[in-house]
Protein backbone atom coordinates (compact mmCIF):
# COMPACT_ATOMS: atom_id res chain seq x y z
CA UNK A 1 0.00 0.00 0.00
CA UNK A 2 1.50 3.52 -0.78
CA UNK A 3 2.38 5.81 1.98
CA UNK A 4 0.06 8.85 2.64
CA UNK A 5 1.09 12.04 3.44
CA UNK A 6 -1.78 14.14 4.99
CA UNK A 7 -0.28 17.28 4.96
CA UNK A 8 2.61 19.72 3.66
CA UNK A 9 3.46 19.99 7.96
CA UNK A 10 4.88 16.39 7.00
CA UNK A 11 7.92 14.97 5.50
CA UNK A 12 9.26 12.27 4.33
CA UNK A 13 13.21 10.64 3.88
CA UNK A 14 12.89 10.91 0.42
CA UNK A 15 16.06 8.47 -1.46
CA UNK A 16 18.71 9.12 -3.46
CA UNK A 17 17.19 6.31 -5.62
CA UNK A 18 13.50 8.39 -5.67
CA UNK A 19 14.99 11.56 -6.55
CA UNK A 20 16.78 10.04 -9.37
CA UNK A 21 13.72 8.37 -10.56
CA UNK A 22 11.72 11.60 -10.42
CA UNK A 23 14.57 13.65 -11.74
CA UNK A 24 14.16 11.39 -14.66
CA UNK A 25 10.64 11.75 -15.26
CA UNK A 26 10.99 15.48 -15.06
CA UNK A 27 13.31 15.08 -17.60
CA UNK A 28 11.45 12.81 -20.33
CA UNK A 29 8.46 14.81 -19.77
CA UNK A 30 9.66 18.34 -20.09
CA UNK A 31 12.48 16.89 -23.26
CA UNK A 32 9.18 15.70 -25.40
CA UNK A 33 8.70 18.96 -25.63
CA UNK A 34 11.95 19.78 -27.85
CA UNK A 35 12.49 16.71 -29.97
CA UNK A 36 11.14 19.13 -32.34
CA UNK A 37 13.96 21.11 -32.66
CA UNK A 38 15.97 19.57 -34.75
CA UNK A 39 13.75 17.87 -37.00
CA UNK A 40 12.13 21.15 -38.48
CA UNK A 41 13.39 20.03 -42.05
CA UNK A 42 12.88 16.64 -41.72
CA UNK A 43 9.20 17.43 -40.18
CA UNK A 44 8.83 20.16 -43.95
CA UNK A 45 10.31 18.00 -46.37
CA UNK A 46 7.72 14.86 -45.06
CA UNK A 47 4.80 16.91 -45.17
CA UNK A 48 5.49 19.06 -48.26
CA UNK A 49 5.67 22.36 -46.49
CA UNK A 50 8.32 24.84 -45.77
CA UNK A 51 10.30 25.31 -43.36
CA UNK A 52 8.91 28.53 -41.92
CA UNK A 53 5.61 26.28 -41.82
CA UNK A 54 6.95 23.59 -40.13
CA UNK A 55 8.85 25.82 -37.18
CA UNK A 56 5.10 27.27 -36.30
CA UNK A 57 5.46 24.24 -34.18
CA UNK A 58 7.96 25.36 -32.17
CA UNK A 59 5.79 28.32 -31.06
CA UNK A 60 3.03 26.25 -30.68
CA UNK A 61 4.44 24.02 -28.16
CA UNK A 62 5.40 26.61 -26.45
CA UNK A 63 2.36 28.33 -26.30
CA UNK A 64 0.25 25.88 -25.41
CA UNK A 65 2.77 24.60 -22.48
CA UNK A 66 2.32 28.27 -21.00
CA UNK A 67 -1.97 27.19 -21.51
CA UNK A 68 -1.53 24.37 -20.11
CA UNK A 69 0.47 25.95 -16.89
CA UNK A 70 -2.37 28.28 -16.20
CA UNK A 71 -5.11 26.19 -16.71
CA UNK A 72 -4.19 22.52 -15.41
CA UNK A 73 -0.98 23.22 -12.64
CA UNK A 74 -3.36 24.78 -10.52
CA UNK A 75 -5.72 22.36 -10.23
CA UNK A 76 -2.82 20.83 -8.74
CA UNK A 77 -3.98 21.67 -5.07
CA UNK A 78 -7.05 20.39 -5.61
CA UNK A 79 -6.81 16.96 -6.91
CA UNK A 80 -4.70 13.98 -5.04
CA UNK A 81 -1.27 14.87 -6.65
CA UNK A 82 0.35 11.73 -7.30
CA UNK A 83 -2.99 10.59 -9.52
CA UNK A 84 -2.95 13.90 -11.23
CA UNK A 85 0.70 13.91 -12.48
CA UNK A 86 0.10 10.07 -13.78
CA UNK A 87 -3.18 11.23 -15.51
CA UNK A 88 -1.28 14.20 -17.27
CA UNK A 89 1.54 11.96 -18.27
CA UNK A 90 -0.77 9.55 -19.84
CA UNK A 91 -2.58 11.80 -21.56
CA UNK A 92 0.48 13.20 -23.14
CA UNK A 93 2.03 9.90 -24.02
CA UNK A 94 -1.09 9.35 -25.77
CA UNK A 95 -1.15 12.67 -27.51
CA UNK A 96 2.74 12.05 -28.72
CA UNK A 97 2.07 8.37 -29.88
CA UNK A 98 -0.90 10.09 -32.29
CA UNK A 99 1.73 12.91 -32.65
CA UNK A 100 3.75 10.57 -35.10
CA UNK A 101 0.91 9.94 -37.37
CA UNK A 102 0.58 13.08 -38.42
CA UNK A 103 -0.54 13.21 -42.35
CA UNK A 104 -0.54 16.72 -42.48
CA UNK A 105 0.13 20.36 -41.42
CA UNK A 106 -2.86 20.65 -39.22
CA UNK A 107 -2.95 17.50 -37.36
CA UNK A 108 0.66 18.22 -36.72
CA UNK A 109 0.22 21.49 -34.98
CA UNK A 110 -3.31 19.92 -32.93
CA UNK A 111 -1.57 17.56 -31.72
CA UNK A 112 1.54 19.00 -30.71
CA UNK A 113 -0.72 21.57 -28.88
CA UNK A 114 -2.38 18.30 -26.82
CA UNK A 115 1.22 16.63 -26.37
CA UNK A 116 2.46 20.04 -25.22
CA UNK A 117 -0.71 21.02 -23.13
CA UNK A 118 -0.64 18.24 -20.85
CA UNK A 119 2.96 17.70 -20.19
CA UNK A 120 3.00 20.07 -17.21
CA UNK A 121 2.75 17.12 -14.97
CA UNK A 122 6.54 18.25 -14.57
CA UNK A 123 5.72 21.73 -13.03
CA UNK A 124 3.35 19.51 -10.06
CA UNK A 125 5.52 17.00 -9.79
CA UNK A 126 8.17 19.54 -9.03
CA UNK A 127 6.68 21.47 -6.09
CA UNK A 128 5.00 18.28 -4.76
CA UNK A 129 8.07 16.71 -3.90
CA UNK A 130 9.70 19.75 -2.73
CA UNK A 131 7.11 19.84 -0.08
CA UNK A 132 7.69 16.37 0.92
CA UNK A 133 10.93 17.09 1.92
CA UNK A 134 11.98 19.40 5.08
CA UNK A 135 12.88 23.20 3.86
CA UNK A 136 16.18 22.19 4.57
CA UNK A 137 16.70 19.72 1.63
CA UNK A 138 14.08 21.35 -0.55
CA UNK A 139 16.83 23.57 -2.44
CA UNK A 140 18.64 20.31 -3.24
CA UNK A 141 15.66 18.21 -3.95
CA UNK A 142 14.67 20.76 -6.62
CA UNK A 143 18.48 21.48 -8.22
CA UNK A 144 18.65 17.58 -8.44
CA UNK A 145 14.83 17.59 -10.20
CA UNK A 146 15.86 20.80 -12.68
CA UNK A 147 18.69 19.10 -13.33
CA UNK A 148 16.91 15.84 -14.87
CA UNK A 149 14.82 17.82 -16.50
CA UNK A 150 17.86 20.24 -18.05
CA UNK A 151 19.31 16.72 -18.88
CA UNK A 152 15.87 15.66 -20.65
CA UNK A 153 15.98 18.65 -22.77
CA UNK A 154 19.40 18.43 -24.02
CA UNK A 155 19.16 14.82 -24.62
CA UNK A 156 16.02 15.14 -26.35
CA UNK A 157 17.57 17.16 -29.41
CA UNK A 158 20.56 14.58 -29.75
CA UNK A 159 18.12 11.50 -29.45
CA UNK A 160 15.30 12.99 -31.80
CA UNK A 161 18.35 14.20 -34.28
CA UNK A 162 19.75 10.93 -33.85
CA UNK A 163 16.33 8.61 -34.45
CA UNK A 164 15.12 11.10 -37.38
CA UNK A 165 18.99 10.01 -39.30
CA UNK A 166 18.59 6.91 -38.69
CA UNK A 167 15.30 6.12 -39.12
CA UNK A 168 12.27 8.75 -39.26
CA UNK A 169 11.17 11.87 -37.22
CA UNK A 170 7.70 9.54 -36.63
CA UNK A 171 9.93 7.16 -34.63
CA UNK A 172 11.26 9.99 -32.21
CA UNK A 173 7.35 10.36 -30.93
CA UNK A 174 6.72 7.04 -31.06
CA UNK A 175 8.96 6.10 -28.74
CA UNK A 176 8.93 9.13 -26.88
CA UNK A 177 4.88 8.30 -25.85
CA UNK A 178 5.78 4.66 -24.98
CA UNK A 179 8.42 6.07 -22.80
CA UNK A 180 6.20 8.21 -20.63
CA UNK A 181 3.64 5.75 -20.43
CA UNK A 182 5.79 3.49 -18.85
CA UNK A 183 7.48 6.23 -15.99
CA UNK A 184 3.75 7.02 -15.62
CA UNK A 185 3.32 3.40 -13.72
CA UNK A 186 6.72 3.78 -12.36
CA UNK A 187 5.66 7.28 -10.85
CA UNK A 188 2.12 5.69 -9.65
CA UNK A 189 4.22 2.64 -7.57
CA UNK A 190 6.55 4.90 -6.41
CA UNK A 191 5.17 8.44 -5.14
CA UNK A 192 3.29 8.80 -1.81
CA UNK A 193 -0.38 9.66 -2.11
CA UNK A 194 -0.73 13.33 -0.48
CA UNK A 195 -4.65 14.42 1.12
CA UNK A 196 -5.52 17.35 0.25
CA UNK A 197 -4.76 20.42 2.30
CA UNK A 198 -7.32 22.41 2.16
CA UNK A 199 -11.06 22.38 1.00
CA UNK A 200 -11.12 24.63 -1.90
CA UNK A 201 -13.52 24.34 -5.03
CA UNK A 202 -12.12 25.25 -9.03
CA UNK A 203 -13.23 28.53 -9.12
CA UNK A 204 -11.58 29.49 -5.84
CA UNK A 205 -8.71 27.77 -7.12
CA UNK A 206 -8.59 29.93 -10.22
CA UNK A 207 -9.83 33.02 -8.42
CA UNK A 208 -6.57 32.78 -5.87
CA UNK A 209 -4.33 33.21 -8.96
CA UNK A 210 -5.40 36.76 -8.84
CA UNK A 211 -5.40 36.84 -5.68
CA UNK A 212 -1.76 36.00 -5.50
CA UNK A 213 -0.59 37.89 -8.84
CA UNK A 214 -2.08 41.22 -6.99
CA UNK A 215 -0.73 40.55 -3.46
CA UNK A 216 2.52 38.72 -4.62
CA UNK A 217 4.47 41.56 -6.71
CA UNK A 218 7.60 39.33 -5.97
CA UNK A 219 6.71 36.14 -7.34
CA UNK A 220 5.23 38.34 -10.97
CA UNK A 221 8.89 40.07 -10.56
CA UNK A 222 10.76 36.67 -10.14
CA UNK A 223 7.90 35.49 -13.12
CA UNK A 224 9.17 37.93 -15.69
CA UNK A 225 13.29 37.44 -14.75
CA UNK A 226 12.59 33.88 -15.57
CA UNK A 227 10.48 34.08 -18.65
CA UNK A 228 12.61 36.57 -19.85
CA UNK A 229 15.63 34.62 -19.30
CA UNK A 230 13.68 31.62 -21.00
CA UNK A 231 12.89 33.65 -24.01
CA UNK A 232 16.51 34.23 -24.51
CA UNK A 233 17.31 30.33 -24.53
CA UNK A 234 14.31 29.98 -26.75
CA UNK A 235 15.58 32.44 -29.00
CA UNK A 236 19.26 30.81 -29.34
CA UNK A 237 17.86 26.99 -29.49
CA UNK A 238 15.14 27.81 -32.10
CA UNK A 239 17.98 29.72 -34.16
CA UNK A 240 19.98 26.97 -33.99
CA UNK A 241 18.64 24.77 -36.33
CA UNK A 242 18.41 27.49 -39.13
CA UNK A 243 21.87 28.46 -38.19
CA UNK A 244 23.35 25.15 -38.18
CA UNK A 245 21.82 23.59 -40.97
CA UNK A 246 22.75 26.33 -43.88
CA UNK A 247 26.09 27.85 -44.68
CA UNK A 248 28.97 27.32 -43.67
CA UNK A 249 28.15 24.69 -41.48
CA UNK A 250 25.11 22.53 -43.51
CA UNK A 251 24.49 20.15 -40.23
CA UNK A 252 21.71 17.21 -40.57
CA UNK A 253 19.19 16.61 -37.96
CA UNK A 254 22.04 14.46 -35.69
CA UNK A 255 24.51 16.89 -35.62
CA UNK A 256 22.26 19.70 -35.51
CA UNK A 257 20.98 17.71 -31.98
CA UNK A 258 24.30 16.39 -31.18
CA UNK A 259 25.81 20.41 -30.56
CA UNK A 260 22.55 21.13 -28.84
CA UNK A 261 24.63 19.06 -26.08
CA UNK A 262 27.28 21.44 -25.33
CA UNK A 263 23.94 23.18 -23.42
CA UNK A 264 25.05 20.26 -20.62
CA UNK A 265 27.05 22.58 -18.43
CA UNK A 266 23.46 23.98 -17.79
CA UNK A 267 23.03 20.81 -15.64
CA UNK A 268 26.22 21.75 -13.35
CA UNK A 269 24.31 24.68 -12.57
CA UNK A 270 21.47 23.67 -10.97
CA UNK A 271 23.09 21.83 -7.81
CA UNK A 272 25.58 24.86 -7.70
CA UNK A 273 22.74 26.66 -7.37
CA UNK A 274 20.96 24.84 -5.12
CA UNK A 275 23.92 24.20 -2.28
CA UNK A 276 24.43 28.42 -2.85
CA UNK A 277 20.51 29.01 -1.77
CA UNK A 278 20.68 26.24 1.05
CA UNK A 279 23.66 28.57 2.41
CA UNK A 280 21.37 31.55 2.06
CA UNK A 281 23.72 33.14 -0.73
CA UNK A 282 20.82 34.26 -3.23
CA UNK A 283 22.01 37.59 -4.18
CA UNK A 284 25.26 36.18 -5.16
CA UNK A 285 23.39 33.30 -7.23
CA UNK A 286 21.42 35.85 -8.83
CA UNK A 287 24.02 38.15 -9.71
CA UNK A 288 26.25 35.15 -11.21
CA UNK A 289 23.51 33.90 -13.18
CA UNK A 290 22.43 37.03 -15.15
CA UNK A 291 25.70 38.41 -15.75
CA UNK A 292 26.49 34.76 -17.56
CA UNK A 293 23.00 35.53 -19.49
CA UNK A 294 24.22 39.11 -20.97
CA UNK A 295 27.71 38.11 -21.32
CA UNK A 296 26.75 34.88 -23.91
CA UNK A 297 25.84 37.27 -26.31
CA UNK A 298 29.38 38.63 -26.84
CA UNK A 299 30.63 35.55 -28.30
CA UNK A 300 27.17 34.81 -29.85
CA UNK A 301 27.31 37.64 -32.37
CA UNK A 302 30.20 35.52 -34.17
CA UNK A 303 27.99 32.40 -34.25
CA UNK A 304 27.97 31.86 -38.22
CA UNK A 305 31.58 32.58 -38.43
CA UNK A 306 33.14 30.79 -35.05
CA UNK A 307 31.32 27.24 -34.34
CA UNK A 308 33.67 27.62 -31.39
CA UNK A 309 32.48 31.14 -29.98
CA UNK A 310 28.81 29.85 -30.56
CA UNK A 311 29.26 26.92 -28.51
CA UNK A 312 31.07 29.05 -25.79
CA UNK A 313 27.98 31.19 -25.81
CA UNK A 314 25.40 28.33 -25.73
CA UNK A 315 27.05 26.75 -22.63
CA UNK A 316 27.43 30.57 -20.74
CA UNK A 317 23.47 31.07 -21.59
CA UNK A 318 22.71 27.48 -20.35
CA UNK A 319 24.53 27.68 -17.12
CA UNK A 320 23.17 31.53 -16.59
CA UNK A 321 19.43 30.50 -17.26
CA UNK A 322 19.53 27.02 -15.35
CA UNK A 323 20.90 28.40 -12.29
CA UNK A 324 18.08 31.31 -12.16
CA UNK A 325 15.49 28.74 -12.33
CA UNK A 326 16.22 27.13 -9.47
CA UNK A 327 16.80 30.46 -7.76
CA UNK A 328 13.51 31.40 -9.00
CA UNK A 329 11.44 28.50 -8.20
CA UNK A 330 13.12 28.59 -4.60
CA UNK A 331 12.20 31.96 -3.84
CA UNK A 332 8.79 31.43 -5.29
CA UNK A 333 8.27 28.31 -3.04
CA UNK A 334 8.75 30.52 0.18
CA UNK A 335 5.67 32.49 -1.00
CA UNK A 336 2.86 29.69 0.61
CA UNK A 337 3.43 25.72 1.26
CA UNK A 338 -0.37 25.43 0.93
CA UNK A 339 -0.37 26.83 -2.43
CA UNK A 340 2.50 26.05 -4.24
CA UNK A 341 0.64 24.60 -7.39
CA UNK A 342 -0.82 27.83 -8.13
CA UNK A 343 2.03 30.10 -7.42
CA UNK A 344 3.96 27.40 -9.68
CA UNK A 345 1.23 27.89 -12.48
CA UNK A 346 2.07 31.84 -12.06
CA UNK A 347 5.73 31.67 -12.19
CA UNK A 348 6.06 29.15 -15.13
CA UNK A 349 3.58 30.59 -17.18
CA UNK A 350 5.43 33.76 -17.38
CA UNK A 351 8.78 31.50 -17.90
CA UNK A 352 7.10 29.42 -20.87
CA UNK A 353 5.34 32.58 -22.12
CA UNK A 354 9.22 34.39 -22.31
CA UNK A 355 9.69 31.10 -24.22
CA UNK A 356 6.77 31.11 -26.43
CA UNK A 357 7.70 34.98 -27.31
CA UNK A 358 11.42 34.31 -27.84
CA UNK A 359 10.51 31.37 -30.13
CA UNK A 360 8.55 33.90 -32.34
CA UNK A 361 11.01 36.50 -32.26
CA UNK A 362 13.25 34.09 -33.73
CA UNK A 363 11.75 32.91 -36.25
CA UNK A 364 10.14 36.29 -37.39
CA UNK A 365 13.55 37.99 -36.94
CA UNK A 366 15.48 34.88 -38.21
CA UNK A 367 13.02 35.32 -41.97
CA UNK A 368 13.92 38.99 -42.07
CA UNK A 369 16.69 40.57 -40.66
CA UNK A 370 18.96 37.64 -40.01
CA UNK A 371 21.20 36.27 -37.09
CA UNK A 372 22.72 39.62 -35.76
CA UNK A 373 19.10 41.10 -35.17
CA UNK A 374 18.74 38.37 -33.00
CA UNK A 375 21.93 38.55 -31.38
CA UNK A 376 21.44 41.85 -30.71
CA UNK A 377 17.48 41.24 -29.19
CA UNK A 378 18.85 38.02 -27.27
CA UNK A 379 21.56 41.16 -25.32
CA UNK A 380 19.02 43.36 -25.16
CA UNK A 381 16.20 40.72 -23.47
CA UNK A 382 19.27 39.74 -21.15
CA UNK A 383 19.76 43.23 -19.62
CA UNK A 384 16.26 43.88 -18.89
CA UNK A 385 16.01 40.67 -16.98
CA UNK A 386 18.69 41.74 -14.78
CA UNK A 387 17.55 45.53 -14.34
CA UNK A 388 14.03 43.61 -12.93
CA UNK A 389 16.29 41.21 -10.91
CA UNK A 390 18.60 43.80 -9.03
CA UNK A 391 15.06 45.74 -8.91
CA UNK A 392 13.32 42.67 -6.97
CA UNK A 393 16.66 41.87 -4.80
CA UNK A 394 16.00 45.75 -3.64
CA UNK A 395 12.33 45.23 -2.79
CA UNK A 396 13.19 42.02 -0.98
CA UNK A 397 15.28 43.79 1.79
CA UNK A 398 12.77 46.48 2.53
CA UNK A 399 10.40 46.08 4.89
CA UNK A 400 6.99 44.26 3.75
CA UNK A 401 3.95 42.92 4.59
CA UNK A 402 2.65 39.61 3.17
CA UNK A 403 -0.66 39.82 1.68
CA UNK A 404 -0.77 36.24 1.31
CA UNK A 405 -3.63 34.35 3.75
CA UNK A 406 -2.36 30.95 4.67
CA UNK A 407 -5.67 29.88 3.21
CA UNK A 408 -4.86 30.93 -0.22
């Protein structure tokens, strides 16, 4: 029988051997969302389309992931967690196994909206098992968890550029749905069932989002540091395939995924991050972390000339951007134990909203002015994310009343 956990007051000894196996989920989950990526010709030259056509999915997926933040996370604290995150990852295993089927441009983008849509099981898993832990080994617990799912999303490219040589791009979401049906059962077997905390009905649920955007200034500050930051990596990993795959460099789908890896010093990152915040050192986390963002640009302007510089670039972005996530999320987590689903549907719909804009800045900017305009956009993006961060940091050590009810 699986162990219940009535409350967020309670904790659990939570493995080594768990929090690799929900590191892992977090990371096939969130990487189905980005075998995409590298397949964008591949996907165009299948269906008879363009590529310009075919990208549109990269937006989409993005777009609908910020939907699916706002609408299903939230419901998070109101349904028996461990049953919701299985039902979410079945549904998008489902969605990705239809996904490969695809016989044309519109079933493509529906059902990379559905795949996409319910893969947020990720952003409840995530605060659920932070709270199961004691605020003491929460920091770590979530840099282990961001790092899976960093790991996921770099993988992702390689495999899906990988399976799409070898084989077909149908095979990368083929697989990819089996896969997350199966962790779906591993994640039912293996998580504790957790009672609800407190008796709330949806449109209360929905209703405290406003509630806590109004009364919560910090977590909408730390919300647009993070989706700004996201829009940047968005910007350089959409890029990247249009980049890559023309002159000089004329990369196929593997090796197109197979640089996409260089992005791995972003997983470094996150438990450097997370052993900083456990020592109380956020200001100097922050500070680290967007200076790496603005500085990736300077060796990103050379990208088509210097494979080199670019991949310098990618890694300084990568580290930069993972290490404010878990600063982020950690700060945000502080806000309310009782409501973390909902002030994790806040936060990451502003991060996958950056993501969904920075996607279409790309490929807009990409189709008409070229890889310098978006050099220059990515620097721009990465100082006003820090202006808002030393802005917050500011706000944080004045004096300040929570509006936040424990009840929220």
């Amino acid at each position: 029988m699986s162990k219940i956990i009535p409350s967020s007051t309670e904790h659990m000894d939570m493995s080594k051997g768990l929090v690799f196996i929900l590191a892992m989920t977090c990371g096939i989950c969130a990487g189905s969302n980005y075998y995409n990526q590298p397949l964008i010709y591949s996907i165009a030259q299948a269906l008879g389309v363009n590529p310009d056509q075919a990208a549109l999915v990269i937006v989409i997926g993005q777009l609908s992931y910020a939907i699916g933040l706002f609408i299903l996370v939230p419901l998070g604290d109101l349904f028996e967690k461990r049953s919701y995150i299985v039902l979410l990852m079945s549904c998008t295993g489902l969605a990705q196994i239809g996904l490969s089927f695809s016989p044309n441009l519109s079933a493509l983008y529906s059902l990379t909206f559905l795949s996409t849509f319910f893969s947020v099981s990720t952003q409840v898993l995530v605060p659920f098992a932070a709270g199961l832990v004691t605020p003491q080994k929460s920091p770590q617990v979530v840099g282990s968890l961001m790092s899976g799912l960093f790991m996921g999303i770099l993988l992702a490219r390689s495999i899906a550029g990988l399976l799409s040589t070898i084989w077909s791009w149908h095979a990368v979401y083929v697989l990819s749905g089996f896969i997350i049906l199966t962790f779906a059962c591993i994640v039912w077997f293996k998580l504790p069932i957790a009672k609800k905390t407190a008796p709330l009905k949806v449109w209360q649920i929905y209703a405290s989002l406003f509630t806590l955007a109004v009364e919560q200034p910090h977590l909408i500050r730390r919300g647009l540091v993070g989706g700004i930051g996201f829009g940047i990596l968005a910007l350089i990993f959409t890029t990247m395939t249009f980049l890559l795959a023309n002159a000089p460099y004329h990369f196929n789908d593997f090796q197109i995924g197979l640089f996409g890896i260089v992005g791995l010093a972003g997983v470094f990152a996150t438990p450097w991050a997370g052993k900083k915040i456990a020592h109380q050192q956020e200001n100097i986390t922050a500070l680290i972390s967007l200076t790496l963002l603005v500085l990736a640009w300077f060796p990103l302007f050379f990208a088509q000339k210097f494979l080199v510089l670019y991949a310098f670039g990618v890694i300084l972005a990568y580290f930069g951007l993972s290490a404010l996530h878990v600063l982020n999320q950690n700060l945000v987590y502080r806000i309310s134990a009782q409501a973390r689903s909902r002030i994790n549907s806040i936060y990451m719909t502003f991060y996958f909203g950056g993501a969904a804009l920075g996607s279409f800045i790309a490929v807009y900017t990409w189709k008409h002015y070229g890889w310098i305009a978006c050099a220059c956009i990515g620097l721009c993006m990465a100082m006003i994310s820090f202006m808002i961060d030393r802005y917050d940091f500011y706000k944080m050590r004045q004096p300040h009343k929570s509006g936040l009810s424990n009840q929220a």
